[in-house]
PDB file of N, CA and C in Angstrom:
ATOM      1  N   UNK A   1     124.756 117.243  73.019  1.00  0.00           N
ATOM      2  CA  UNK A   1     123.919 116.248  73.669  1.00  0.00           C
ATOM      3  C   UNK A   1     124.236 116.243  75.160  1.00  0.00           C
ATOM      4  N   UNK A   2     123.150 116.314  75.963  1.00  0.00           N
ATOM      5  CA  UNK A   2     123.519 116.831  77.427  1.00  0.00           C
ATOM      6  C   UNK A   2     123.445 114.919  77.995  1.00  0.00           C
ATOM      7  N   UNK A   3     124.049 114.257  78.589  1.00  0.00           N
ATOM      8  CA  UNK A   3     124.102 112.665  79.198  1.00  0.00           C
ATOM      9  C   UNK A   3     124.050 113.141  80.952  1.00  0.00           C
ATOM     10  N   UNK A   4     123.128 112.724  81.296  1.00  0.00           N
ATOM     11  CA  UNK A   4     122.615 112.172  83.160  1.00  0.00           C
ATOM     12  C   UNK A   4     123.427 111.029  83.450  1.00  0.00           C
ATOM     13  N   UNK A   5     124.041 111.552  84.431  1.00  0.00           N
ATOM     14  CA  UNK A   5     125.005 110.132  84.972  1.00  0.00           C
ATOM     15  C   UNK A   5     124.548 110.070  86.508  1.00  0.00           C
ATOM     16  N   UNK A   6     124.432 108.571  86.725  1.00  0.00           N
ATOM     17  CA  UNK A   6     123.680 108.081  88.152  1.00  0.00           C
ATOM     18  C   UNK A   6     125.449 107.299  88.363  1.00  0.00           C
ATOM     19  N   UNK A   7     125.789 107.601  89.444  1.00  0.00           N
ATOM     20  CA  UNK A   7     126.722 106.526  89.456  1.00  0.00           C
ATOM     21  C   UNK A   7     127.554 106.288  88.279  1.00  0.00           C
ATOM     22  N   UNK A   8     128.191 105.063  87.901  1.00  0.00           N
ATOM     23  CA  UNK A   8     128.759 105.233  86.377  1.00  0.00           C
ATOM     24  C   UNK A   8     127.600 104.655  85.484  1.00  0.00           C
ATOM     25  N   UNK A   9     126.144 104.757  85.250  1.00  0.00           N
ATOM     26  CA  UNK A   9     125.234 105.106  84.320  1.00  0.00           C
ATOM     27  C   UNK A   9     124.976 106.128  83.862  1.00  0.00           C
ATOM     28  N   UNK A  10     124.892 105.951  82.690  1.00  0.00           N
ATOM     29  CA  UNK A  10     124.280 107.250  81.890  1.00  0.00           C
ATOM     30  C   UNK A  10     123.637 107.106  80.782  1.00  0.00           C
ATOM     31  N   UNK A  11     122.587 108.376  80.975  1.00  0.00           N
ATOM     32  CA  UNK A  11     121.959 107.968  79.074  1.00  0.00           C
ATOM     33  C   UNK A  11     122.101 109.424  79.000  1.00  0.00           C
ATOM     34  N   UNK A  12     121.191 109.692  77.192  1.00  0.00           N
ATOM     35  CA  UNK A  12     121.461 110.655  76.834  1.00  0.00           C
ATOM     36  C   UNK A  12     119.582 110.937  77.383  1.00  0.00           C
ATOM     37  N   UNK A  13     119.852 112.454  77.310  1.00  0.00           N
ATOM     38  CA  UNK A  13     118.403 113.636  77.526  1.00  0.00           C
ATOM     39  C   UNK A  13     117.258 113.433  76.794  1.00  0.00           C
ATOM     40  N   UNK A  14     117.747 112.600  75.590  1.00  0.00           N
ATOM     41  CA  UNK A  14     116.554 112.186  74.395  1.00  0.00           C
ATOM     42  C   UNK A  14     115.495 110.808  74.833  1.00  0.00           C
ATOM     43  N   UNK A  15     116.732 109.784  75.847  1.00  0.00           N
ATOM     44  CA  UNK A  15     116.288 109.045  76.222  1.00  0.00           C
ATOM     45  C   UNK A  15     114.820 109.283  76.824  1.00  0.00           C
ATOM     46  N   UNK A  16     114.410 110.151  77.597  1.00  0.00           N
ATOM     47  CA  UNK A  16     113.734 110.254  78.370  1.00  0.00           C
ATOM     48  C   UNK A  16     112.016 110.529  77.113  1.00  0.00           C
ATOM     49  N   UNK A  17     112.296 111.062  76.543  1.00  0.00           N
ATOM     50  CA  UNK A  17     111.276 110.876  75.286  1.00  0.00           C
ATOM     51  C   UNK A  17     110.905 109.718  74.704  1.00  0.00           C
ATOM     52  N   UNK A  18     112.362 109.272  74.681  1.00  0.00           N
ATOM     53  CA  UNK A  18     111.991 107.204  74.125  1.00  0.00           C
ATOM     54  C   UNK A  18     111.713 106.392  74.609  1.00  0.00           C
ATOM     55  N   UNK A  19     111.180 106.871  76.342  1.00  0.00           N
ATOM     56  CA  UNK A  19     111.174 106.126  77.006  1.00  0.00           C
ATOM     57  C   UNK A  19     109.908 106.581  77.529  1.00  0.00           C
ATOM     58  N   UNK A  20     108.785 107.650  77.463  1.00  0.00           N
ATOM     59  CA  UNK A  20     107.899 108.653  77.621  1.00  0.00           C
ATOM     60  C   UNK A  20     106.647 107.514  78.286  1.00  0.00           C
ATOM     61  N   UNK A  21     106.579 106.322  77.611  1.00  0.00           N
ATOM     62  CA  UNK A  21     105.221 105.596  77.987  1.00  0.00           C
ATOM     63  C   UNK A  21     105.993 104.871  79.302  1.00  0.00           C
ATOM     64  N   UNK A  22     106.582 104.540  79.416  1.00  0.00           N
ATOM     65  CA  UNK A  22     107.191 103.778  80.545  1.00  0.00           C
ATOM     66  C   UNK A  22     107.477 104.229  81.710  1.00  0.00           C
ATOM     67  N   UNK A  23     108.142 105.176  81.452  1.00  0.00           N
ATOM     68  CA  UNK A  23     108.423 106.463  82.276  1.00  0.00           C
ATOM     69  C   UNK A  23     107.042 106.880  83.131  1.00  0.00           C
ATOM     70  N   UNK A  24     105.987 106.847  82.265  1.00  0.00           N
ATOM     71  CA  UNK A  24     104.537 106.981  83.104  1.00  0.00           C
ATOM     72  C   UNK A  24     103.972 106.063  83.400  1.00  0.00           C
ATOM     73  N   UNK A  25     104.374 104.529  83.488  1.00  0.00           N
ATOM     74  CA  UNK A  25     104.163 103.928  84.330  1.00  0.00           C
ATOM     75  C   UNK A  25     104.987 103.558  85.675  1.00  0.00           C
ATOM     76  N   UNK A  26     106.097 103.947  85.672  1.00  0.00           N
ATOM     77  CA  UNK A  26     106.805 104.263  86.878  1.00  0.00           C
ATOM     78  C   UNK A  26     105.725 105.032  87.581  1.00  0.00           C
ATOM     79  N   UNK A  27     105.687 106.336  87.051  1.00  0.00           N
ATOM     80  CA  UNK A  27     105.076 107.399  87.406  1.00  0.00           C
ATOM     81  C   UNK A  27     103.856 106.799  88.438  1.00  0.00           C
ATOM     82  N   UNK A  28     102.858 106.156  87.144  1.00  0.00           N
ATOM     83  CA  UNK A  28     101.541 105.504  88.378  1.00  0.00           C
ATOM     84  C   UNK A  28     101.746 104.711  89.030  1.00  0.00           C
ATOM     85  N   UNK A  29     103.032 103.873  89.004  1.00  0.00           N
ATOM     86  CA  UNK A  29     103.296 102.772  90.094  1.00  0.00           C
ATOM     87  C   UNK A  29     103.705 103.873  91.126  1.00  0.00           C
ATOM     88  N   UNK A  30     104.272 104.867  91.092  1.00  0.00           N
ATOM     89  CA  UNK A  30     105.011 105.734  92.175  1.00  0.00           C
ATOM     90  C   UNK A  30     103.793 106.360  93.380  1.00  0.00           C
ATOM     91  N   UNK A  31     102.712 106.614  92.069  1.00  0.00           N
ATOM     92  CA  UNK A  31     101.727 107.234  93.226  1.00  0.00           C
ATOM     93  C   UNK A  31     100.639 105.901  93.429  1.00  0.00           C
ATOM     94  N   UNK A  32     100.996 104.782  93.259  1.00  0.00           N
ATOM     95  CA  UNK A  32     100.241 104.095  94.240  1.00  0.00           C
ATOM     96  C   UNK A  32     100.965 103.629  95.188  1.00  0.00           C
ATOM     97  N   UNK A  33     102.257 103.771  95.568  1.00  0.00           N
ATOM     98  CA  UNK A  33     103.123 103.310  96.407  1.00  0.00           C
ATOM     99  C   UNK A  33     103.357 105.024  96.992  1.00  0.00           C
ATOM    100  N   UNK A  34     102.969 105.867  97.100  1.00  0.00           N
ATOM    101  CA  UNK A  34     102.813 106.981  97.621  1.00  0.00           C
ATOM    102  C   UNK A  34     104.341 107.584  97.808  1.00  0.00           C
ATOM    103  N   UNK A  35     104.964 107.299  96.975  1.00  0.00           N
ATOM    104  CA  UNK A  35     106.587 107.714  97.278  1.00  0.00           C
ATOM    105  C   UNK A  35     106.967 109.328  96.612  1.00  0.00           C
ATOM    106  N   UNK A  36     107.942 109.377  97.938  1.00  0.00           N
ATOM    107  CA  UNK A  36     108.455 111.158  97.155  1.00  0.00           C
ATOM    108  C   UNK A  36     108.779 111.428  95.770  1.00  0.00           C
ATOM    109  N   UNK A  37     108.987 112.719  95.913  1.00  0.00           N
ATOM    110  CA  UNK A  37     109.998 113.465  95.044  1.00  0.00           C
ATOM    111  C   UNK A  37     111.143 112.457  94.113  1.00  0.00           C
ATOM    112  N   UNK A  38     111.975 112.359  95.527  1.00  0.00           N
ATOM    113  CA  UNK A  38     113.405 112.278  95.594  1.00  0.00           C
ATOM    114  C   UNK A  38     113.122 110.319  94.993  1.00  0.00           C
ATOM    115  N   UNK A  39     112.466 110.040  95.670  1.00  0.00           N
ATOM    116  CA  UNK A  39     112.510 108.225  94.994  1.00  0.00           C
ATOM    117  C   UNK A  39     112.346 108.267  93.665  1.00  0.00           C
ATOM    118  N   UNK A  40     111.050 109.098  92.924  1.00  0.00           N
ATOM    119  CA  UNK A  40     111.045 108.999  92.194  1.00  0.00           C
ATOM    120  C   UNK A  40     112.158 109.811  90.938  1.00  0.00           C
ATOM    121  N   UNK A  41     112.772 110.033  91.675  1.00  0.00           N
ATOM    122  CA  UNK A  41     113.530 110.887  90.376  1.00  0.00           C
ATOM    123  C   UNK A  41     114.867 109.766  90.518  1.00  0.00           C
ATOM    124  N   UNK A  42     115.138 109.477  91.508  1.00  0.00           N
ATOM    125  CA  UNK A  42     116.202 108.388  91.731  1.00  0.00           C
ATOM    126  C   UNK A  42     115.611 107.291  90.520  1.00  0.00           C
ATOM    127  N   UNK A  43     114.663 106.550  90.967  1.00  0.00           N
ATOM    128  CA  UNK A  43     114.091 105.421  90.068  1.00  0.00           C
ATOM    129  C   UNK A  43     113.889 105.794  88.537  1.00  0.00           C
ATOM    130  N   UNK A  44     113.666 107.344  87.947  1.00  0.00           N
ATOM    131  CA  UNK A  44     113.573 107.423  86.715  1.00  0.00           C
ATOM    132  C   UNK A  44     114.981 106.977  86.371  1.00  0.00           C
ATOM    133  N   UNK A  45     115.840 107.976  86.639  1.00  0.00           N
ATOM    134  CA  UNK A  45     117.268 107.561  86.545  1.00  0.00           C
ATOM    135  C   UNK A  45     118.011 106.204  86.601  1.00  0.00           C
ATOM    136  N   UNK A  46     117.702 105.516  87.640  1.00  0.00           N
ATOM    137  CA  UNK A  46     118.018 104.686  87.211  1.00  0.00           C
ATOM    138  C   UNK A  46     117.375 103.593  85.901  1.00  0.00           C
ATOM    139  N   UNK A  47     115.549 103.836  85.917  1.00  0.00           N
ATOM    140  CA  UNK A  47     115.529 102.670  84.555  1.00  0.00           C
ATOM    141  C   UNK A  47     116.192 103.148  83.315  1.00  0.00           C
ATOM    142  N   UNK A  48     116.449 105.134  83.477  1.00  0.00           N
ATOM    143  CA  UNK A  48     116.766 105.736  82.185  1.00  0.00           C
ATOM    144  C   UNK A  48     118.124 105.021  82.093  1.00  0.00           C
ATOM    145  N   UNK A  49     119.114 104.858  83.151  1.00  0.00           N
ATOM    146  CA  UNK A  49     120.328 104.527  83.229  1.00  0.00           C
ATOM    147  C   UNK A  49     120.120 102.850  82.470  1.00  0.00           C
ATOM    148  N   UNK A  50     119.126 101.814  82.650  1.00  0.00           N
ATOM    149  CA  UNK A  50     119.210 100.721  82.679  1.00  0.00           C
ATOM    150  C   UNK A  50     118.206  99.995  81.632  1.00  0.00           C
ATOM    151  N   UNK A  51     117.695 100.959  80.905  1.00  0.00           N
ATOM    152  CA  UNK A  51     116.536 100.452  80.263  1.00  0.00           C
ATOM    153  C   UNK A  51     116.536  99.834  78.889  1.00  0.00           C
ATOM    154  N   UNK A  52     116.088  98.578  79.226  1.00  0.00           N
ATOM    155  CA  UNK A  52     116.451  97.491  78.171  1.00  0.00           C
ATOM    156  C   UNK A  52     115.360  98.000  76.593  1.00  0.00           C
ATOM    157  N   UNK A  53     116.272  97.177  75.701  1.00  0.00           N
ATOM    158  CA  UNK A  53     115.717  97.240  74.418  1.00  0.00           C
ATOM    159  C   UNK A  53     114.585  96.507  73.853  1.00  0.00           C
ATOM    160  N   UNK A  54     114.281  95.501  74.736  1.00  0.00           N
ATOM    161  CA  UNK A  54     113.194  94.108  74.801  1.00  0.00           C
ATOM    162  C   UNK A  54     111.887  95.149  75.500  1.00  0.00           C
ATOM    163  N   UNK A  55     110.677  95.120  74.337  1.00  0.00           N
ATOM    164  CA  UNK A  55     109.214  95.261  75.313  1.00  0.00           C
ATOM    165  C   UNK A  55     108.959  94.732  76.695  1.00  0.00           C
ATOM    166  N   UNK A  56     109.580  93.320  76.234  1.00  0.00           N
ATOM    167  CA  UNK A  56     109.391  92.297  77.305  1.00  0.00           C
ATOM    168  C   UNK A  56     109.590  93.040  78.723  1.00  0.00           C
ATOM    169  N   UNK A  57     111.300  93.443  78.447  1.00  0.00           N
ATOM    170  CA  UNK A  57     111.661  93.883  79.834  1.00  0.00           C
ATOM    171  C   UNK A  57     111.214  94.915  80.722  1.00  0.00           C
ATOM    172  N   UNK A  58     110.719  95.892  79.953  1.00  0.00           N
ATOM    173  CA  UNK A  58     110.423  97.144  80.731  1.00  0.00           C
ATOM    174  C   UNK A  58     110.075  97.017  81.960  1.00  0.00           C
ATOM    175  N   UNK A  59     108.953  96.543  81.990  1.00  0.00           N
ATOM    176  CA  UNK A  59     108.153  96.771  83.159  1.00  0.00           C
ATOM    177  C   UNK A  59     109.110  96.105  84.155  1.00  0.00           C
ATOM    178  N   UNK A  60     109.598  94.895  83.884  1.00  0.00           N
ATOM    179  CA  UNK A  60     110.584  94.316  85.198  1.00  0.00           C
ATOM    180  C   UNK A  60     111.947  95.528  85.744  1.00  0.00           C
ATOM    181  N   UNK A  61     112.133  96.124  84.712  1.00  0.00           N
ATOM    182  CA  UNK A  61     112.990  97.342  85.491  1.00  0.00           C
ATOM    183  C   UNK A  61     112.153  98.424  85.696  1.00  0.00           C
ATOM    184  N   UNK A  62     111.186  98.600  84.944  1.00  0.00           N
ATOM    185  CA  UNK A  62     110.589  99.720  85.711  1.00  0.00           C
ATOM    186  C   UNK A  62     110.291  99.563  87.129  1.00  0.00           C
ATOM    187  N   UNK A  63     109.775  98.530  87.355  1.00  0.00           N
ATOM    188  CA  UNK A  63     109.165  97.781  88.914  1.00  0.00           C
ATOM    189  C   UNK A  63     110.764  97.832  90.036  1.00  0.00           C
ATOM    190  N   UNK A  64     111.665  97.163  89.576  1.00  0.00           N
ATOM    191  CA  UNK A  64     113.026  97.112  90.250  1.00  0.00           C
ATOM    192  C   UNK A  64     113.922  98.314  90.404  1.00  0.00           C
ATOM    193  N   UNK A  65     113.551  99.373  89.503  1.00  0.00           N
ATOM    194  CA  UNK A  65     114.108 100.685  89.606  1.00  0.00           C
ATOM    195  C   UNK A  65     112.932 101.393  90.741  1.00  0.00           C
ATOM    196  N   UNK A  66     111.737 101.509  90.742  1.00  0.00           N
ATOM    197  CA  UNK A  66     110.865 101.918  91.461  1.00  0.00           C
ATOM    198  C   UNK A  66     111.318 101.690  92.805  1.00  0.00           C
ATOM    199  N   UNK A  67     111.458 100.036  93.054  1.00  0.00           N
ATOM    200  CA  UNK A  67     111.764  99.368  94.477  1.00  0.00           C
ATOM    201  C   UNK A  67     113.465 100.209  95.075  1.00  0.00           C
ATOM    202  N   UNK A  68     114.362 100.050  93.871  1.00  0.00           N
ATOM    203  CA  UNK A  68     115.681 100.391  94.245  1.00  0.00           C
ATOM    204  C   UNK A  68     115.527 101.882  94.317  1.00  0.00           C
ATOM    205  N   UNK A  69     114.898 102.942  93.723  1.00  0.00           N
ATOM    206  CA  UNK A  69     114.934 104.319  93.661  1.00  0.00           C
ATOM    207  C   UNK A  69     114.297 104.667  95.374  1.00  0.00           C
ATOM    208  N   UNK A  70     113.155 103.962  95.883  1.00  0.00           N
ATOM    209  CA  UNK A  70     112.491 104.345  97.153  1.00  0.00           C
ATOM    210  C   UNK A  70     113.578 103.772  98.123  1.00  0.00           C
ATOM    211  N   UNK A  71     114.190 102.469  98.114  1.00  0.00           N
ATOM    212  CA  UNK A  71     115.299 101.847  99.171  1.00  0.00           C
ATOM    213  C   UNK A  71     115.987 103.082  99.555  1.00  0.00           C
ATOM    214  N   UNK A  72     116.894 103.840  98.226  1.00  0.00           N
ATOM    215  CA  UNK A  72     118.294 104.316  98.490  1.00  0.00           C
ATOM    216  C   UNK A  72     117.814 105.562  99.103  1.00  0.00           C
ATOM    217  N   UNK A  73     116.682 106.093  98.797  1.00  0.00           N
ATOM    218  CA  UNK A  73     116.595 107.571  99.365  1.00  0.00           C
ATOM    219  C   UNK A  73     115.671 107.111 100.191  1.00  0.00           C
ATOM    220  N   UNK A  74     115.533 105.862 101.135  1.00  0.00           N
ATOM    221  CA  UNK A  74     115.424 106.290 102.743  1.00  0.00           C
ATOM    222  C   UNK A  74     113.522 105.998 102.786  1.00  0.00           C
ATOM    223  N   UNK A  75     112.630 105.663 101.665  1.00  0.00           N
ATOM    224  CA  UNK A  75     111.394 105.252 101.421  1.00  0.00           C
ATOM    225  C   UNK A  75     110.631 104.006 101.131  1.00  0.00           C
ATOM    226  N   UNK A  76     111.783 103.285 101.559  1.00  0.00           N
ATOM    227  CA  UNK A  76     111.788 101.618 101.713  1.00  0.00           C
ATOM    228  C   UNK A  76     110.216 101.382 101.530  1.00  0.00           C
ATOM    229  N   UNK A  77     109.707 100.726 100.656  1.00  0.00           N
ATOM    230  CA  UNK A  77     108.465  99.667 100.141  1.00  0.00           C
ATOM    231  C   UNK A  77     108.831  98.468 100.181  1.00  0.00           C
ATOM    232  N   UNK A  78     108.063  97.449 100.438  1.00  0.00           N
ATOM    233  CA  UNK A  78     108.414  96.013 100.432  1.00  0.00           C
ATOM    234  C   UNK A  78     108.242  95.737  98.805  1.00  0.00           C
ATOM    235  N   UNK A  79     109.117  94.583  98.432  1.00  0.00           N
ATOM    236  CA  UNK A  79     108.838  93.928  97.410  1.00  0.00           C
ATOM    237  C   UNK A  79     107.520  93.875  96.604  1.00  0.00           C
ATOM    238  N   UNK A  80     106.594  93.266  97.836  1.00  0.00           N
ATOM    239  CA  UNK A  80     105.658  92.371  97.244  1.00  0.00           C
ATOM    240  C   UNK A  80     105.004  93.530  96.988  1.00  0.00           C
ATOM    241  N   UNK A  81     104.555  95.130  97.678  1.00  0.00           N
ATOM    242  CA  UNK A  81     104.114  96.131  97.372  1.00  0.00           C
ATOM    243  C   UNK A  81     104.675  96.976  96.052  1.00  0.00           C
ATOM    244  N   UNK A  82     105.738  96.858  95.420  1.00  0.00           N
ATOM    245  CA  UNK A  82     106.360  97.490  94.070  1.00  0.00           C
ATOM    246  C   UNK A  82     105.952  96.770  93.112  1.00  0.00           C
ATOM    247  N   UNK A  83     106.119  95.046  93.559  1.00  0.00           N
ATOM    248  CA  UNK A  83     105.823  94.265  92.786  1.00  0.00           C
ATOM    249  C   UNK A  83     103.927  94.108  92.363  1.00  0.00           C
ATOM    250  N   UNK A  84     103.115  94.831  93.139  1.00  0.00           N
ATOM    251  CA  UNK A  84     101.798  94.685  92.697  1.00  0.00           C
ATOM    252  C   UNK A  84     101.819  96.032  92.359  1.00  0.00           C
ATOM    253  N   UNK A  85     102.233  97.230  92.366  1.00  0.00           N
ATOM    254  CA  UNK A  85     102.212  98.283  92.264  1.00  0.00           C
ATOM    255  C   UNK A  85     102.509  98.604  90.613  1.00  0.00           C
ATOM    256  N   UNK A  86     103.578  97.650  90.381  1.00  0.00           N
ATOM    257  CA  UNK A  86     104.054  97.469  88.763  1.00  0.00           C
ATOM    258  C   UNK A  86     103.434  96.715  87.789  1.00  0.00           C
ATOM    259  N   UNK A  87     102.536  96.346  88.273  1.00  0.00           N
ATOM    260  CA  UNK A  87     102.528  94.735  87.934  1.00  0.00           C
ATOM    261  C   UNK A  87     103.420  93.855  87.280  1.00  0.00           C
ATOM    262  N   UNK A  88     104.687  93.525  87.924  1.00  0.00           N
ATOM    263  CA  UNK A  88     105.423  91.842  87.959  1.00  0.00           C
ATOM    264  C   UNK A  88     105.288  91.589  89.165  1.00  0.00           C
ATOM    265  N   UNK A  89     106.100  90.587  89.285  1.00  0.00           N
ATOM    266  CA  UNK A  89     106.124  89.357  90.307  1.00  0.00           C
ATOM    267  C   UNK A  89     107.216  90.007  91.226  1.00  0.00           C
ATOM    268  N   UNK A  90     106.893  89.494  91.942  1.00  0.00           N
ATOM    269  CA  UNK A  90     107.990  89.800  93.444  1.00  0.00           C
ATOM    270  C   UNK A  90     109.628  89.710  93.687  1.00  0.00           C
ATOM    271  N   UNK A  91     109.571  88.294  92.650  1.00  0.00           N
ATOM    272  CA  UNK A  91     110.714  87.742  91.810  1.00  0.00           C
ATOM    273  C   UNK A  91     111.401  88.430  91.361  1.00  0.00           C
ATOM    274  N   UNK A  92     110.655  88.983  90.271  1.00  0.00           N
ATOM    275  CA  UNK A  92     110.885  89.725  89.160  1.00  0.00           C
ATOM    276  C   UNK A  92     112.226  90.703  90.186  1.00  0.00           C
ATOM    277  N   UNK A  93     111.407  91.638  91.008  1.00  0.00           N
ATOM    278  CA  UNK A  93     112.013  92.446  91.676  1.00  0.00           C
ATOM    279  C   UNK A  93     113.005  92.173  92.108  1.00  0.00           C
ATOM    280  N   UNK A  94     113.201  91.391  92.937  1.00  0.00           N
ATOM    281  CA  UNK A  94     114.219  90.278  93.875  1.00  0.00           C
ATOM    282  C   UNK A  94     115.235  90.018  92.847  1.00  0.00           C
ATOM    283  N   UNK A  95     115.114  89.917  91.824  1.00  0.00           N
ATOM    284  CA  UNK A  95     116.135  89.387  90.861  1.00  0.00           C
ATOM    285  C   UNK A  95     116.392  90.482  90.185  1.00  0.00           C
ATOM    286  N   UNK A  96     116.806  91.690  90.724  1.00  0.00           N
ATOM    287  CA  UNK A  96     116.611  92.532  89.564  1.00  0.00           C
ATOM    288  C   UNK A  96     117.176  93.899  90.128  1.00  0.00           C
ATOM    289  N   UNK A  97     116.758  94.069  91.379  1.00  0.00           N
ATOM    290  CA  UNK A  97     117.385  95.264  91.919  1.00  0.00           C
ATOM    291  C   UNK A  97     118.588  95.717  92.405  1.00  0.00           C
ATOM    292  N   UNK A  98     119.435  94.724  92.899  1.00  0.00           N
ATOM    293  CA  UNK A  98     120.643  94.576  93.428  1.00  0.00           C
ATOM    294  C   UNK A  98     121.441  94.897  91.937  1.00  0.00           C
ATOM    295  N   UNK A  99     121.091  94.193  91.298  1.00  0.00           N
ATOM    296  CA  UNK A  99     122.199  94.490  89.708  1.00  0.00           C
ATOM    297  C   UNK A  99     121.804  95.834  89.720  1.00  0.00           C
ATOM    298  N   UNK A 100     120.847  96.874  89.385  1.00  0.00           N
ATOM    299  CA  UNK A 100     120.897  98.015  88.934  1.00  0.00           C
ATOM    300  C   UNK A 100     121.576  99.024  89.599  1.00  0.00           C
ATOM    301  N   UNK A 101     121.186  98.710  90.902  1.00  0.00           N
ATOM    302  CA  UNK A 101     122.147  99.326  91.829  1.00  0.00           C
ATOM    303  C   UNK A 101     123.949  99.838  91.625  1.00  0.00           C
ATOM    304  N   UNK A 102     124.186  98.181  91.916  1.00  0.00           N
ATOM    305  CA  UNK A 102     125.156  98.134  91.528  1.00  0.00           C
ATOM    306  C   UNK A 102     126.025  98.217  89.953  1.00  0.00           C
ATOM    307  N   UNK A 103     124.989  98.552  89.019  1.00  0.00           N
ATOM    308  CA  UNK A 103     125.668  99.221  87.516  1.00  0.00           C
ATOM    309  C   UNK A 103     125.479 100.761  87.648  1.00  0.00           C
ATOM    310  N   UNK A 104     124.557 101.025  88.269  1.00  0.00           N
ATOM    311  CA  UNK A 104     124.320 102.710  88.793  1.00  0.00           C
ATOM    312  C   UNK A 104     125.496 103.247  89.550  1.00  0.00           C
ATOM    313  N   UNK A 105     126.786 102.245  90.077  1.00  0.00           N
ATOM    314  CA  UNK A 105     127.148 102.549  91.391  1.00  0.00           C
ATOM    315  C   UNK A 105     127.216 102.897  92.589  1.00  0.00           C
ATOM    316  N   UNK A 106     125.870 102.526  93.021  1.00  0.00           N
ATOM    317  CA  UNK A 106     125.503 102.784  93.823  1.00  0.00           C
ATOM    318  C   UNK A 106     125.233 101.658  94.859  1.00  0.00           C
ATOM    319  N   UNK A 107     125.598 101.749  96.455  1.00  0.00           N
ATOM    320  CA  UNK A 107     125.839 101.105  97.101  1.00  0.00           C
ATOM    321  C   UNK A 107     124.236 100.633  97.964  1.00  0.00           C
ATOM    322  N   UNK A 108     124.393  99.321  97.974  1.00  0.00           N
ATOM    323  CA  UNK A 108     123.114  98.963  99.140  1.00  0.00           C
ATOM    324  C   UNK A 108     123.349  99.138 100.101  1.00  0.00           C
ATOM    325  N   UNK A 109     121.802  99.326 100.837  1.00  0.00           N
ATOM    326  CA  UNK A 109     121.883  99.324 102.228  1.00  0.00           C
ATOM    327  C   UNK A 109     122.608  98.420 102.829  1.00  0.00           C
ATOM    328  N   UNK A 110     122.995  98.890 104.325  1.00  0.00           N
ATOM    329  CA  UNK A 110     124.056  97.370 104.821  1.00  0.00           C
ATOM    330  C   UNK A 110     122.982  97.217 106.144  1.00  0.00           C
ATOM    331  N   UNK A 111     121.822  96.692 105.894  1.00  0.00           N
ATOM    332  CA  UNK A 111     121.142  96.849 107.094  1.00  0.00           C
ATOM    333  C   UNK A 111     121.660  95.970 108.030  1.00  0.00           C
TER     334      UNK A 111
END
């Protein structure tokens, strides 16, 4: 079993199959927020790293991994733009990205 590690997250390679519908909505939130390569492969990783077991939740990490995947590699989107891009709330985001980050190990900006 091959495991992707972001920081100290990790899932396993299968994940990414169990996660296949979600994963493509990152995807279309990504190209309406017009973001690279590199964000988006950051942001898969991290919801793969973070992705809850609740229907409920998805989309709020998909949306907060989207926002945190474009921050770290330098493609900064505002909130309120990830947050309509995903469809949740702005909130949602705001409350949500700083933790993944930081379980990813990965450090915020120190603007």
């Amino acid at each position: 079993m091959r495991v992707r590690v972001v920081g100290r997250g990790m899932y396993r390679a299968g994940d990414a199959v169990d996660e296949s519908e979600w994963l493509g909505e990152l995807e279309r939130a990504a190209d309406r927020l017009a973001v690279g390569s590199e964000a988006r492969s950051t942001a898969r990783d991290l919801y793969l790293s973070a992705a809850p077991e609740s229907e409920r939740s998805k989309r709020a990490v998909v949306g907060a991994a989207l926002y945190a995947g474009a921050l770290v590699t330098g493609e900064q989107r505002s909130q309120s733009a990830v947050a309509e891009a995903a469809d949740v709330s702005r909130l949602t985001i705001q409350g949500r990205w700083k933790e993944l980050l930081a379980d990813a190990g990965l450090d915020r900006p120190g603007w």
